[in-house]
N, C-alpha and C. Protein backbone atom coordinates (compact mmCIF):
# COMPACT_ATOMS: atom_id res chain seq x y z
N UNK A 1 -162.66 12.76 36.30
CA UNK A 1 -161.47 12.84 35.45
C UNK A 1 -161.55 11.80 34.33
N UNK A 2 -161.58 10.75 34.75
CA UNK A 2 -162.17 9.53 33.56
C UNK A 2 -163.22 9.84 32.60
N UNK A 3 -164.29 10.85 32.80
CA UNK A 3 -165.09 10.68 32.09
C UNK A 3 -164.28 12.02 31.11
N UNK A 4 -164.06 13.03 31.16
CA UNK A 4 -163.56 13.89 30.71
C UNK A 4 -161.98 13.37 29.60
N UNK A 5 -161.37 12.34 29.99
CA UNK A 5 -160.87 11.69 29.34
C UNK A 5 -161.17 10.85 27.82
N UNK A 6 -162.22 9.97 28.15
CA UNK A 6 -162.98 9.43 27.56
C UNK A 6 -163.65 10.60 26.63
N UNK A 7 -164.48 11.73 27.11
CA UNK A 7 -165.01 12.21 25.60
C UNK A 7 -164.03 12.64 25.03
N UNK A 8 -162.45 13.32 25.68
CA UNK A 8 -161.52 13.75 24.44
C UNK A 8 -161.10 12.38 23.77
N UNK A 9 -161.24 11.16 24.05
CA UNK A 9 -160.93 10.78 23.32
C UNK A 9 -161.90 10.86 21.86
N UNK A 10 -163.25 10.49 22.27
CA UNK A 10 -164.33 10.08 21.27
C UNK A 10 -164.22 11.23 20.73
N UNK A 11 -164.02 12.68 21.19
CA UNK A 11 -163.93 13.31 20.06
C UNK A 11 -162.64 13.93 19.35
N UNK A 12 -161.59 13.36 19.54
CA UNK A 12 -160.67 12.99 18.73
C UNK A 12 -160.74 12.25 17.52
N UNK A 13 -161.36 11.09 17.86
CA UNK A 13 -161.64 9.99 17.24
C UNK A 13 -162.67 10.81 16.10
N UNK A 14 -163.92 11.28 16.49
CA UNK A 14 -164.92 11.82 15.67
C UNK A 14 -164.00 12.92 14.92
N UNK A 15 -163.70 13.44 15.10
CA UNK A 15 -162.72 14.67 14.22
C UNK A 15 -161.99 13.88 13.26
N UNK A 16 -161.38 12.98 13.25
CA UNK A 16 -160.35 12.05 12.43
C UNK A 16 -161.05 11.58 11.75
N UNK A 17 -162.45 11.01 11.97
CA UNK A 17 -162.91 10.36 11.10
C UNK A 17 -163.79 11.57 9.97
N UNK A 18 -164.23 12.12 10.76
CA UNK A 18 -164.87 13.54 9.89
C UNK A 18 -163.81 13.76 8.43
N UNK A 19 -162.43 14.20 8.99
CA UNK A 19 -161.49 14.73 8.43
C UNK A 19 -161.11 13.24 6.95
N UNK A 20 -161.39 12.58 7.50
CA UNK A 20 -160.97 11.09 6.39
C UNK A 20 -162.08 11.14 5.27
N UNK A 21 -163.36 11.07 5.91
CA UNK A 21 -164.42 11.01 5.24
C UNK A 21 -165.04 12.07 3.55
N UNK A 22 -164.03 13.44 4.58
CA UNK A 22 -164.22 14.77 3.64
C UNK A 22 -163.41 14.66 2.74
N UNK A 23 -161.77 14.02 2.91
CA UNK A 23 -160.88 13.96 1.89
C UNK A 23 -161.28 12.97 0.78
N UNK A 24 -161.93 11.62 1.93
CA UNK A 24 -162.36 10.54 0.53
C UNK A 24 -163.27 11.08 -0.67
N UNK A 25 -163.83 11.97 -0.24
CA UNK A 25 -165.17 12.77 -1.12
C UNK A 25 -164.42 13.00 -2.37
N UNK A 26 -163.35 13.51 -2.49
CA UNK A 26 -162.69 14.54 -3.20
C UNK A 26 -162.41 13.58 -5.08
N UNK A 27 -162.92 13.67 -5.86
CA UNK A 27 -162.34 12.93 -6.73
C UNK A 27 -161.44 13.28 -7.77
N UNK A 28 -161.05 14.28 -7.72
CA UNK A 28 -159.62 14.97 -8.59
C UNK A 28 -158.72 15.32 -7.87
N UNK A 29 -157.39 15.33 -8.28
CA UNK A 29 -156.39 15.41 -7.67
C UNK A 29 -155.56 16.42 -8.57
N UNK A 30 -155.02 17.06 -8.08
CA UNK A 30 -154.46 19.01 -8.44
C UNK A 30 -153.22 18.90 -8.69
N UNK A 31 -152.51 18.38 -9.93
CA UNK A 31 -150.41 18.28 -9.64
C UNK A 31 -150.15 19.08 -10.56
N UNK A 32 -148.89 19.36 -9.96
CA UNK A 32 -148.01 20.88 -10.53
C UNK A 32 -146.55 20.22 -10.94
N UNK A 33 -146.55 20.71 -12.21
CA UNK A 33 -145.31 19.70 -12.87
C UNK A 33 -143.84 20.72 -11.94
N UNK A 34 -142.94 19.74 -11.25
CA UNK A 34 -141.83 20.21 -10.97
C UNK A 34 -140.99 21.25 -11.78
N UNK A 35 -141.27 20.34 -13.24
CA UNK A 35 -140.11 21.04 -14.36
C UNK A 35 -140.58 22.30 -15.19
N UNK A 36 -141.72 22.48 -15.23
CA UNK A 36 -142.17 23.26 -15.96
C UNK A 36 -143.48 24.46 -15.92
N UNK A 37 -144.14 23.43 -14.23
CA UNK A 37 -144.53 24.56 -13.26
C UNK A 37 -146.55 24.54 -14.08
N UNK A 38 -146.80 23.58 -15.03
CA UNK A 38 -148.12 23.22 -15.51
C UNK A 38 -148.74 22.69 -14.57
N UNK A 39 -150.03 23.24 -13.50
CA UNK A 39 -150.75 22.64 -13.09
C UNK A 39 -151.67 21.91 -13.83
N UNK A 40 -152.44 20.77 -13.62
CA UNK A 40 -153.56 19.76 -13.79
C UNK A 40 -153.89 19.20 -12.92
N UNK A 41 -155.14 18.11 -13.27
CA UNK A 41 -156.00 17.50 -12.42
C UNK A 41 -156.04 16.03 -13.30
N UNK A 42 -155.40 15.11 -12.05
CA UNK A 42 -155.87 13.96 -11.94
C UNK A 42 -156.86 12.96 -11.61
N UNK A 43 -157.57 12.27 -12.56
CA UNK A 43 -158.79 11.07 -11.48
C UNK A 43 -158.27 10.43 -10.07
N UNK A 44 -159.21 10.53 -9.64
CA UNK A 44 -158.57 9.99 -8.19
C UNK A 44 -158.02 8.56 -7.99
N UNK A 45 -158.45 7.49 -9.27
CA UNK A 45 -157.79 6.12 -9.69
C UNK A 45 -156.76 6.41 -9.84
N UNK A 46 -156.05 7.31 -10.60
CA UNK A 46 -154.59 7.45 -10.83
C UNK A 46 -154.32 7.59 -12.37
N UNK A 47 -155.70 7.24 -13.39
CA UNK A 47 -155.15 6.56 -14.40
C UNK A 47 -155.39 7.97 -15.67
């Protein structure tokens, strides 16, 4: 039972980190103006 414990954890853990790793990749960011409904793309700095 312990050991079966232990790998859901590690692969919990491995999935989360997978999932972090793929988003950090991403360097544009996709916003849709509230008011007027214009999508664009932002640098992932912000600036």
């Amino acid at each position: 039972m312990k050991k079966l414990v232990v790998l859901l954890v590690a692969g919990v853990l491995a999935f989360s980190l997978a999932a972090c790793a793929q988003k950090a990749g991403s360097e544009k960011i996709r916003v849709k103006c509230p008011a007027c409904g214009y999508e664009f793309e932002l640098p992932a700095h912000g600036r």
